[in-house]
C-alpha atoms as a PDB file:
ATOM      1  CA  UNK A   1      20.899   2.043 -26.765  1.00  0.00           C
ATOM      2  CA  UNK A   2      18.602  -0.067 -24.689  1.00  0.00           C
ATOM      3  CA  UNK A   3      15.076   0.632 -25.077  1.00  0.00           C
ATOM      4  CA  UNK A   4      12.433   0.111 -22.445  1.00  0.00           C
ATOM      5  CA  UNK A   5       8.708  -0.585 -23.580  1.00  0.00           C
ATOM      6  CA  UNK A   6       5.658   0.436 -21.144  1.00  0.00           C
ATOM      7  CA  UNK A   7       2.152  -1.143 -21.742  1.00  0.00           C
ATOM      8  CA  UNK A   8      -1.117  -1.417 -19.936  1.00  0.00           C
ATOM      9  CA  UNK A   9      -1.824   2.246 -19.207  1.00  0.00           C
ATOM     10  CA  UNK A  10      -5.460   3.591 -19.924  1.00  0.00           C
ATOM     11  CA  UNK A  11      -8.508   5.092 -18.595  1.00  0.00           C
ATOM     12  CA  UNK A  12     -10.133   3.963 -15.560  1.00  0.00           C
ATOM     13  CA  UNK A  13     -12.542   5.114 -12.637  1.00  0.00           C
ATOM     14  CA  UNK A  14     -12.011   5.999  -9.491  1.00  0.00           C
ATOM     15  CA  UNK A  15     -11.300   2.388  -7.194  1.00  0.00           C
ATOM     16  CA  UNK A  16      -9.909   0.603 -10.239  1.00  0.00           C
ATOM     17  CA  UNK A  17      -7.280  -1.141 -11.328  1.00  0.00           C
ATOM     18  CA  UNK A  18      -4.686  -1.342 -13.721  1.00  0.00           C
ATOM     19  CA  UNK A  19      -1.473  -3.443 -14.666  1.00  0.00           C
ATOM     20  CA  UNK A  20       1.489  -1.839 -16.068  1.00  0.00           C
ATOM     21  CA  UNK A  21       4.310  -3.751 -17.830  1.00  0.00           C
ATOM     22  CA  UNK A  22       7.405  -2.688 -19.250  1.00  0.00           C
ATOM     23  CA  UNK A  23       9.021  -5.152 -21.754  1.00  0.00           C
ATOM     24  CA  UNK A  24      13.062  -4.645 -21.821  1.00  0.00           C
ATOM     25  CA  UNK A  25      15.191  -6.241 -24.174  1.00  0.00           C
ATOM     26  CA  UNK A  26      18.571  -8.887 -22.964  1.00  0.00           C
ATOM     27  CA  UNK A  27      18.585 -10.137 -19.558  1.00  0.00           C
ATOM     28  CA  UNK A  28      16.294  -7.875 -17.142  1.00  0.00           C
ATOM     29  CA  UNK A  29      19.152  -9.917 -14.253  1.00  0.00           C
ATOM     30  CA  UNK A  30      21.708  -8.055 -15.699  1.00  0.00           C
ATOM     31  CA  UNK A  31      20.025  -5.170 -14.717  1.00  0.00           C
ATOM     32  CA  UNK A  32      20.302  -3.478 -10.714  1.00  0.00           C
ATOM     33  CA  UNK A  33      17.562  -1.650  -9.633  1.00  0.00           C
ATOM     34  CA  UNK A  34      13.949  -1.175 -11.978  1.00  0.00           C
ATOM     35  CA  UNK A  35      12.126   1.223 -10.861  1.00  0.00           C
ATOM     36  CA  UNK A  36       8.429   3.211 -12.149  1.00  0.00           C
ATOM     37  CA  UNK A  37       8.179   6.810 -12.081  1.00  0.00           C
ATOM     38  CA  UNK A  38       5.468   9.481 -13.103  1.00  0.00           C
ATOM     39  CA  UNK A  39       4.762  12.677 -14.261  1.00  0.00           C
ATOM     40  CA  UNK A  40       1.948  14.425 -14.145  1.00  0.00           C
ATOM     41  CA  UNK A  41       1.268  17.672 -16.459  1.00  0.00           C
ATOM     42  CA  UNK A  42       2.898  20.988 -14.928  1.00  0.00           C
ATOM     43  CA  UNK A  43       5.219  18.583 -12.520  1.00  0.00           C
ATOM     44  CA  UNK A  44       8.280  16.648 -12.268  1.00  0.00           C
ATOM     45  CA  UNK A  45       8.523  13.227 -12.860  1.00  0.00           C
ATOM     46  CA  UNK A  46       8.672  11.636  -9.619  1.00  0.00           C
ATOM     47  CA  UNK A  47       9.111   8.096  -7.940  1.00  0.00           C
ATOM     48  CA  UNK A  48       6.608   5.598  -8.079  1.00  0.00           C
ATOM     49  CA  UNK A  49       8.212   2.362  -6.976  1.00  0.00           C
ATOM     50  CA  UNK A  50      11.610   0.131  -7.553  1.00  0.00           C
ATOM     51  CA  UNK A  51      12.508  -3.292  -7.019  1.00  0.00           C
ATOM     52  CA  UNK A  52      15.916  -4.835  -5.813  1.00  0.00           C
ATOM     53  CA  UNK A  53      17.775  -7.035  -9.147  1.00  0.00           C
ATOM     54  CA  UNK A  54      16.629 -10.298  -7.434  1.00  0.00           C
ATOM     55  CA  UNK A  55      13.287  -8.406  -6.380  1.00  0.00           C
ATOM     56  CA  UNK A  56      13.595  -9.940  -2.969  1.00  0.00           C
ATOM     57  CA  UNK A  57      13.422  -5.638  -1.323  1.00  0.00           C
ATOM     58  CA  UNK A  58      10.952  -3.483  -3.498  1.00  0.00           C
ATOM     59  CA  UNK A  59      10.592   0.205  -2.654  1.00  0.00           C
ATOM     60  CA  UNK A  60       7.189   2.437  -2.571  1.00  0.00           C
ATOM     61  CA  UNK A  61       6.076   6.347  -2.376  1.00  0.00           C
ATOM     62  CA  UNK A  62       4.436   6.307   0.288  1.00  0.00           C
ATOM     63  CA  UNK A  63       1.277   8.021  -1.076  1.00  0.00           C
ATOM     64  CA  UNK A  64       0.935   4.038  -3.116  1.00  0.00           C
ATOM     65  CA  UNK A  65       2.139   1.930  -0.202  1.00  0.00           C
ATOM     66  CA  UNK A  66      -0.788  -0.901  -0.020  1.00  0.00           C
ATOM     67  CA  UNK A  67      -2.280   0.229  -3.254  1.00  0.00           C
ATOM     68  CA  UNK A  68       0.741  -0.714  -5.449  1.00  0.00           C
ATOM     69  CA  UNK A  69       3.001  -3.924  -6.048  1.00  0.00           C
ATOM     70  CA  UNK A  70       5.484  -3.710  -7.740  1.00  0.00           C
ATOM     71  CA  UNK A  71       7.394  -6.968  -9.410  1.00  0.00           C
ATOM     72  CA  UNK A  72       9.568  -8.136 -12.182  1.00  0.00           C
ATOM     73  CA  UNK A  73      10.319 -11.489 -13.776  1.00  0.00           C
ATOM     74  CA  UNK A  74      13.676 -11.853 -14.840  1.00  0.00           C
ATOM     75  CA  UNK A  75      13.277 -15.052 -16.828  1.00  0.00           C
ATOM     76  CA  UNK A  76      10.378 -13.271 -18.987  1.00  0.00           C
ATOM     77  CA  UNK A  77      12.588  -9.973 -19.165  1.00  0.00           C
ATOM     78  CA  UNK A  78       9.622  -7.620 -17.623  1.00  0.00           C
ATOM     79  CA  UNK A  79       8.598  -5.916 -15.056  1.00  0.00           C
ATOM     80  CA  UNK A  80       4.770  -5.057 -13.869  1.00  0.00           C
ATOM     81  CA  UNK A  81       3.457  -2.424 -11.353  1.00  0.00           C
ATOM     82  CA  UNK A  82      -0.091  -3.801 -10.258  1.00  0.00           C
ATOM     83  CA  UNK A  83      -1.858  -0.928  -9.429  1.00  0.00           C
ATOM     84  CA  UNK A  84      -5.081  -1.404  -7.290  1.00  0.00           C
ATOM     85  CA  UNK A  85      -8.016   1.257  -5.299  1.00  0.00           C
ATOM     86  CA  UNK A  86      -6.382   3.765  -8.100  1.00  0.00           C
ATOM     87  CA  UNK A  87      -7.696   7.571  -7.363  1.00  0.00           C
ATOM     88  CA  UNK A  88      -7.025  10.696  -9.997  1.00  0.00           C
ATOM     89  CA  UNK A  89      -3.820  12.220  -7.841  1.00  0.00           C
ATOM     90  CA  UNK A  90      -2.474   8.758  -9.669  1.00  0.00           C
ATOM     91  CA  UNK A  91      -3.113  10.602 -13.347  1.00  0.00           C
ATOM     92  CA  UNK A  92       0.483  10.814 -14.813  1.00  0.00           C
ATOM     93  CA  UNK A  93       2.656   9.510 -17.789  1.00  0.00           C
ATOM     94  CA  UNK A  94       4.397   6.401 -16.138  1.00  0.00           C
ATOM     95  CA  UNK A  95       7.714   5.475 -17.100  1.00  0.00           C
ATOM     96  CA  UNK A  96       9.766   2.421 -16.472  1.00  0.00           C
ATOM     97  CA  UNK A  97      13.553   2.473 -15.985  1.00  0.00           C
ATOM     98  CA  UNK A  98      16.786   0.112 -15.174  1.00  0.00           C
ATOM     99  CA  UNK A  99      20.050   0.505 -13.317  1.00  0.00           C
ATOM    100  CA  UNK A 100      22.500  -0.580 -15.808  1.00  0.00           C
ATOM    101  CA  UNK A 101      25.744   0.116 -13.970  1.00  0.00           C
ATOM    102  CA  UNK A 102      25.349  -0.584 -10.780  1.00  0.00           C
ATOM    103  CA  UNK A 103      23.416  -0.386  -7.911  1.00  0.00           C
ATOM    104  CA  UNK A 104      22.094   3.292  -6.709  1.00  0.00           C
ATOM    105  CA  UNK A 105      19.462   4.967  -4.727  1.00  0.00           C
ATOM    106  CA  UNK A 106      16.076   3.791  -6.599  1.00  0.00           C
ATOM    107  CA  UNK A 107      13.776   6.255  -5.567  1.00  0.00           C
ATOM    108  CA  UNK A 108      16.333   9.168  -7.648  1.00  0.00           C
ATOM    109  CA  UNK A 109      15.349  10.226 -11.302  1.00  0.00           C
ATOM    110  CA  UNK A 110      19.126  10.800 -12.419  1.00  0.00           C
ATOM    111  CA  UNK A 111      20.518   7.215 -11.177  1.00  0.00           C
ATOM    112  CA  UNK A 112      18.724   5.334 -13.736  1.00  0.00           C
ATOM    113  CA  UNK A 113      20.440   4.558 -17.096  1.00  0.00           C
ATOM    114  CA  UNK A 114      17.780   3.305 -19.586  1.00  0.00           C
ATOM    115  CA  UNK A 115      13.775   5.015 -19.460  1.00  0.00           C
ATOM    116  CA  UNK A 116      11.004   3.765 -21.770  1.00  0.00           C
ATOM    117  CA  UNK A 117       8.968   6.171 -23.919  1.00  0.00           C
ATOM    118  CA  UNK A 118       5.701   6.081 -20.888  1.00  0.00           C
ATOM    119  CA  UNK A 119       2.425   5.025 -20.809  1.00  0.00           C
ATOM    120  CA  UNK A 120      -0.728   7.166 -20.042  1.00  0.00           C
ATOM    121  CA  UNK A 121      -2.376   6.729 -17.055  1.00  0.00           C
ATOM    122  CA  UNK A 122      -5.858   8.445 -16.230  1.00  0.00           C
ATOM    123  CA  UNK A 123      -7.971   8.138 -13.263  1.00  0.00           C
ATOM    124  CA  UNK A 124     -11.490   9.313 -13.305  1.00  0.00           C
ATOM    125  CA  UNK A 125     -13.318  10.736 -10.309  1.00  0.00           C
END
């Protein structure tokens, strides 16, 4: 069972930043789309942002769009979501995930094969 490993959440004020990475183990080529969701308490987990296998197309909610870049670095198996001008509608549980059988519509919860465990994101007003 591949596991997925998030880092880089915390607590931060309103207008900050933060740098998510999620760690995951072989060949992160091998995998299709990677993709960040969230979940916030009392809500569904929802999309955050994907990125294409190659990450030449990446993919945004729009309520991030120009706060939020998403990337990933095949040769160092990881993926980061740089997240900038952060505000406390951001406060969630983020959660990496891969496409591991082929390529699907990124921005849906139930086409992603592998998850990590999520890191905990807080925004302060």
């Amino acid at each position: 069972q591949v596991q997925l490993l998030e880092s880089g959440g915390g607590l931060v004020q309103a207008g900050g930043s933060l740098r998510l990475s999620c760690a995951a183990p072989g060949r992160t080529a091998s995998y299709f789309h990677m993709g960040w969701f969230r979940q916030a308490p009392g809500k569904e987990r929802e999309f955050v942002s994907a990125v294409s296998r190659f990450g030449s197309t990446t993919y945004y909610k729009d309520s991030v769009k120009g706060r939020f870049t998403i990337s990933r670095d095949n040769g160092k198996n990881t993926l980061y979501l740089q997240m900038n001008n952060l505000k406390p509608e951001d406060t969630a549980v983020y959660y990496c995930a891969a496409q591991g059988s082929s390529a699907k519509t990124p921005s849906y919860v139930n086409n992603y094969d592998y998850w990590g465990q999520g890191t905990q994101v807080t925004v302060s007003s």
